[in-house]
N, C-alpha and C. Protein backbone atom coordinates (compact mmCIF):
# COMPACT_ATOMS: atom_id res chain seq x y z
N UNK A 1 -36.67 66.39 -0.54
CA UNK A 1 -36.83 66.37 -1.97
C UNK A 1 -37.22 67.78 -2.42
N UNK A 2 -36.71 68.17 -3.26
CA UNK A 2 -36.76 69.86 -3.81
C UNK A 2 -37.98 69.75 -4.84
N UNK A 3 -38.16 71.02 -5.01
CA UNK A 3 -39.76 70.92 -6.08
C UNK A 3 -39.30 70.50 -6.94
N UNK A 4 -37.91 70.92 -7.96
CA UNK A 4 -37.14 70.24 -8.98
C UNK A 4 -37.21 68.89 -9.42
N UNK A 5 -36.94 67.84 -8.18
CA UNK A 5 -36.45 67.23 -7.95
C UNK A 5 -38.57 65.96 -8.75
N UNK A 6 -39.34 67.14 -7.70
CA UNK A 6 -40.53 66.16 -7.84
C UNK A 6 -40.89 66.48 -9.24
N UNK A 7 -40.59 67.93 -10.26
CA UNK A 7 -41.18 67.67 -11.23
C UNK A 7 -40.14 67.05 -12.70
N UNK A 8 -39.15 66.68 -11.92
CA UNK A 8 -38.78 66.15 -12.84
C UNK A 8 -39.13 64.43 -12.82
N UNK A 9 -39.04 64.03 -11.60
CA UNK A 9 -39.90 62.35 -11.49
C UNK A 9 -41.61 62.62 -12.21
N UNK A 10 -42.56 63.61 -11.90
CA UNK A 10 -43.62 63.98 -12.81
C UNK A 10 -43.80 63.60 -14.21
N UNK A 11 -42.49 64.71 -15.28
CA UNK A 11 -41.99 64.69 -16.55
C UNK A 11 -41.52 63.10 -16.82
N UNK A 12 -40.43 62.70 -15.91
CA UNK A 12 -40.38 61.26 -16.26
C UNK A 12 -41.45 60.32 -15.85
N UNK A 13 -42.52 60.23 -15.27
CA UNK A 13 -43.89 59.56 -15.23
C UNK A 13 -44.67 59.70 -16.48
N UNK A 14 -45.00 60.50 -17.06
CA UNK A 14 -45.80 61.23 -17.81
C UNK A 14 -44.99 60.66 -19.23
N UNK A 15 -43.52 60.99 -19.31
CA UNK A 15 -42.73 59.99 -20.63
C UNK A 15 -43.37 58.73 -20.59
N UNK A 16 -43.36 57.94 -19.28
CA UNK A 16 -43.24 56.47 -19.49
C UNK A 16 -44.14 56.04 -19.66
N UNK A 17 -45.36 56.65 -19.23
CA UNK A 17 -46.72 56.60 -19.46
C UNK A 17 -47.26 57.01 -20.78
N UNK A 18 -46.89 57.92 -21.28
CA UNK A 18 -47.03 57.87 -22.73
C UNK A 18 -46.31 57.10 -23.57
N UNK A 19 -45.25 56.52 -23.21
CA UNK A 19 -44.27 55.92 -24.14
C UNK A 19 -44.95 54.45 -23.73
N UNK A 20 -45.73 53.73 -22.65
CA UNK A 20 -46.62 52.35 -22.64
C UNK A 20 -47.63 52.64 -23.71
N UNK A 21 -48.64 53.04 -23.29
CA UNK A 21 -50.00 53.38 -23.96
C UNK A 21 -49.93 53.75 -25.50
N UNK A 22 -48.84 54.63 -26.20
CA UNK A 22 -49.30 55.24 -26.79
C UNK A 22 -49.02 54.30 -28.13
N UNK A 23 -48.33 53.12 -27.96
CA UNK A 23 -48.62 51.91 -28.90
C UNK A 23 -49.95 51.64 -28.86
N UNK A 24 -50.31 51.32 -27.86
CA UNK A 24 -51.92 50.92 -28.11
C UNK A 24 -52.95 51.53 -28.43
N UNK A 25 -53.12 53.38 -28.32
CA UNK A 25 -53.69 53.77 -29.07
C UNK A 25 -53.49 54.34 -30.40
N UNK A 26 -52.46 54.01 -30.65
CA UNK A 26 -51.45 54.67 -32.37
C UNK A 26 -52.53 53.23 -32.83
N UNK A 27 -52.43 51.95 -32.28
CA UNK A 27 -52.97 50.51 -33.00
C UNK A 27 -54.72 51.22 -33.39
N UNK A 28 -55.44 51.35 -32.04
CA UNK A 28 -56.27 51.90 -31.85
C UNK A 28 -57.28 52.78 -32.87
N UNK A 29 -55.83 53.80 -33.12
CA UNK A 29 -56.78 54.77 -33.82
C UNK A 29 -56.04 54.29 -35.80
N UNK A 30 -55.67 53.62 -35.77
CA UNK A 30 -55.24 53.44 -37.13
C UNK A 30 -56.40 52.65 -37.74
N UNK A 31 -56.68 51.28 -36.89
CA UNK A 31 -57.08 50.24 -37.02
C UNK A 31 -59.04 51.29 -37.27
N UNK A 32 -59.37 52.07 -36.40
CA UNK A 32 -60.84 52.85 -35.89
C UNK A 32 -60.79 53.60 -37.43
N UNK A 33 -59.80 54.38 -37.88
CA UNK A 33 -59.67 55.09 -39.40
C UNK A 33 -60.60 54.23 -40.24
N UNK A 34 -59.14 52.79 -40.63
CA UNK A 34 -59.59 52.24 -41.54
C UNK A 34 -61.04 51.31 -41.22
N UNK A 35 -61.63 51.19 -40.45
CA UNK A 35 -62.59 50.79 -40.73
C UNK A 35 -63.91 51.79 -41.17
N UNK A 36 -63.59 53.09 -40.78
CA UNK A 36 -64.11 54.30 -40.56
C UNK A 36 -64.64 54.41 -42.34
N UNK A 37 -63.19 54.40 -42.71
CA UNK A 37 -63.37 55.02 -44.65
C UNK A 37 -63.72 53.60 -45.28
N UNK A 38 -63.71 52.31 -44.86
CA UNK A 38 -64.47 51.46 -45.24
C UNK A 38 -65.99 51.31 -44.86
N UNK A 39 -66.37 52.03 -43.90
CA UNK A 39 -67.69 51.81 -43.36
C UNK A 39 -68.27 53.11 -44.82
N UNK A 40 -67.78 54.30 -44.62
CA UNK A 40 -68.04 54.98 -45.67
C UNK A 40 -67.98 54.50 -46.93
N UNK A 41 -67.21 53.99 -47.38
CA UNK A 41 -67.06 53.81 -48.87
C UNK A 41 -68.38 52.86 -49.03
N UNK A 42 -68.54 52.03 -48.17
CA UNK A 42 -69.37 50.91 -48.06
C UNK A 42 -71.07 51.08 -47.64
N UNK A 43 -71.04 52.09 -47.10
CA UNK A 43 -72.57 52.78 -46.60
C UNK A 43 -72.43 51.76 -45.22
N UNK A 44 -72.06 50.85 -44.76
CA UNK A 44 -72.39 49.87 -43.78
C UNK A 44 -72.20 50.63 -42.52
N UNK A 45 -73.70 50.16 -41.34
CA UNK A 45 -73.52 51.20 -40.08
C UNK A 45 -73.67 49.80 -39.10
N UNK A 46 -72.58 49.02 -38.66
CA UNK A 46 -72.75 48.26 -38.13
C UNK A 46 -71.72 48.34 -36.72
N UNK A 47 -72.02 48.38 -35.79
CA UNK A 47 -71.19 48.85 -34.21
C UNK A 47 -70.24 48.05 -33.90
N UNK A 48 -70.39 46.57 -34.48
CA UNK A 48 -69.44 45.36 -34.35
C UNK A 48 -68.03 45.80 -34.74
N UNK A 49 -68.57 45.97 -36.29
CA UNK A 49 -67.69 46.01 -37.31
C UNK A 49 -66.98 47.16 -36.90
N UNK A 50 -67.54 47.99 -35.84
CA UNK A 50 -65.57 49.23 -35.62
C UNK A 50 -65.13 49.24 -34.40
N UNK A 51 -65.90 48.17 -33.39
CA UNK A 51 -65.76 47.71 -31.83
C UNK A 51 -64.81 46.57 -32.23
N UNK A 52 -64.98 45.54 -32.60
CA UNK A 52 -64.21 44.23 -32.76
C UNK A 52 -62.61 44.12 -33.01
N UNK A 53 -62.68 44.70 -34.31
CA UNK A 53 -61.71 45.23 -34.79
C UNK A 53 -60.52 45.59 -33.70
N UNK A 54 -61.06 47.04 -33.66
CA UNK A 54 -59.88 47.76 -32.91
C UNK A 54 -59.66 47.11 -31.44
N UNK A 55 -60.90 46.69 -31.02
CA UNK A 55 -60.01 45.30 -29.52
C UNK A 55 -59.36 44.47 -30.28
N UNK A 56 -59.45 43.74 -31.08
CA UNK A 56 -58.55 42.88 -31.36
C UNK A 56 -56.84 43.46 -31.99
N UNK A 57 -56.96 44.65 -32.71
CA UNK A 57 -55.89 45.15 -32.69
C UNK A 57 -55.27 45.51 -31.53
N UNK A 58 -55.92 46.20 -30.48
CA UNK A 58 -55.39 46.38 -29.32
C UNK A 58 -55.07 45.20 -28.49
N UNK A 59 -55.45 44.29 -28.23
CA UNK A 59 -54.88 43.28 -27.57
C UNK A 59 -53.74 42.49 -28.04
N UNK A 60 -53.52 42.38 -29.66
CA UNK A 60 -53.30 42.04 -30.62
C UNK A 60 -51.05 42.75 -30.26
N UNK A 61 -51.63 44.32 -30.13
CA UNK A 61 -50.45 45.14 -29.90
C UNK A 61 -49.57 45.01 -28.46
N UNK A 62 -51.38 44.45 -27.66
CA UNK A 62 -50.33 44.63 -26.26
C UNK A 62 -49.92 43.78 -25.94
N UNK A 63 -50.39 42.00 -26.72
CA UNK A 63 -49.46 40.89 -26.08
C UNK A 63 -48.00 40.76 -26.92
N UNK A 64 -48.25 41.83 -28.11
CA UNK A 64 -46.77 41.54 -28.76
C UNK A 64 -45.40 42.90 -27.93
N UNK A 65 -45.98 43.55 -27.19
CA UNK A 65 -45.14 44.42 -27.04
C UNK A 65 -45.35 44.19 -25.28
N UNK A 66 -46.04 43.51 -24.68
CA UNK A 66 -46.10 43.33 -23.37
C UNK A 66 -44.42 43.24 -22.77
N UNK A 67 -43.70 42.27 -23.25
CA UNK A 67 -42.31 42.27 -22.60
C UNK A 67 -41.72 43.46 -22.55
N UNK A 68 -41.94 44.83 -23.23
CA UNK A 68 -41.24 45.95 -23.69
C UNK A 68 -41.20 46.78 -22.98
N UNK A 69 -43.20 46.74 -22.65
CA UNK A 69 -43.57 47.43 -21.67
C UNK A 69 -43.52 47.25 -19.59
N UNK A 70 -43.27 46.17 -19.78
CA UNK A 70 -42.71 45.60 -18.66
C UNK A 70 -41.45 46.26 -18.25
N UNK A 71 -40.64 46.11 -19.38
CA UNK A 71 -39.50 46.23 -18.90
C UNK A 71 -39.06 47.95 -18.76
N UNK A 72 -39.99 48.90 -19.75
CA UNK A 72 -39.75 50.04 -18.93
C UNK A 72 -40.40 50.33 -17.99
N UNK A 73 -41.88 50.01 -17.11
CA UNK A 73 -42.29 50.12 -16.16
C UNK A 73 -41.64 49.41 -15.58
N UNK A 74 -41.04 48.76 -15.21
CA UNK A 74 -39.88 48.38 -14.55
C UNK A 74 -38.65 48.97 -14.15
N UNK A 75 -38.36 49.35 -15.14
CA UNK A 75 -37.04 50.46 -15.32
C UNK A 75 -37.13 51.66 -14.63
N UNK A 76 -38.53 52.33 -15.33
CA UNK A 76 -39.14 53.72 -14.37
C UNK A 76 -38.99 53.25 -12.85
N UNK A 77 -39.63 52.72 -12.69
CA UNK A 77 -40.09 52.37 -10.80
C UNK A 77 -38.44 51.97 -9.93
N UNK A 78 -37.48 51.12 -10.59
CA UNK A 78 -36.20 51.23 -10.18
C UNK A 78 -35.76 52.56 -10.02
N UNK A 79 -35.88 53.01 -11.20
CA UNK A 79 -35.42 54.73 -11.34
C UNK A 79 -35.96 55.61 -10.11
N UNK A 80 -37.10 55.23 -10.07
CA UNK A 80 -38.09 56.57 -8.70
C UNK A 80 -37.28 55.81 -7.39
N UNK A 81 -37.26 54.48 -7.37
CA UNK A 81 -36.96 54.16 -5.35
C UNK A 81 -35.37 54.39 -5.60
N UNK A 82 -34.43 54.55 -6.52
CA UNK A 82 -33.17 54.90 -6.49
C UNK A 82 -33.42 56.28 -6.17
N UNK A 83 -33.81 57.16 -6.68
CA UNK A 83 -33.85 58.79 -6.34
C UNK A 83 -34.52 58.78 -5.25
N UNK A 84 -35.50 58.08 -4.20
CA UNK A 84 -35.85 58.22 -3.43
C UNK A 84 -35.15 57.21 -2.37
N UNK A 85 -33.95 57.05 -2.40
CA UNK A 85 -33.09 56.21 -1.49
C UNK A 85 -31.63 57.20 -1.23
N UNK A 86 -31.86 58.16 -2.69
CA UNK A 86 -30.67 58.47 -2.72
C UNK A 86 -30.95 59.83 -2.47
N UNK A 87 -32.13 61.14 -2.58
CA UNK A 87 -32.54 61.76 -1.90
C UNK A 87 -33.49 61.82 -0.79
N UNK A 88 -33.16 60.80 -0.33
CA UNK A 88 -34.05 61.01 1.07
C UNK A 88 -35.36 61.18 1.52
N UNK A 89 -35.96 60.29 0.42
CA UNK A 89 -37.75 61.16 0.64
C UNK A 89 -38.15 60.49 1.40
């Protein structure tokens, strides 16, 4: 396997891995905002009220997009043992 060869499986790790996750923290940090400029507008300093929330958005994101993400971690990992069947590692 050529150095090429490993940083381009790297670059494509690093896509697929950002392209899982980064639904869940786009949910994450949208959901953390708005409670943020409501906690402000509101004076309220309560830990629940910006913990709760954003788990429930996040879980919220990952059982609706779970099949999606499956299926490109899936896709990736076919992809790596094909290049590594087909170059020889």
């Amino acid at each position: 396997m050529t150095q090429q060869m490993v940083l381009f499986m790297a670059r494509r790790m690093l896509i697929t891995g950002l392209m899982v996750v980064g639904p869940l923290l786009l949910a994450g940090l949208v959901v953390g905002l708005t409670v943020a400029v409501f906690q402000a507008v509101t004076s309220i300093r309560e830990m629940t009220l910006t913990m709760i929330p954003k788990i429930l958005a996040v879980v919220g994101v990952l059982l609706w997009l779970l099949p999606w993400m499956l299926k490109v971690v899936v896709s990736y990992t076919t992809n790596v043992l094909q290049w590594m069947r087909f170059y020889g590692a």
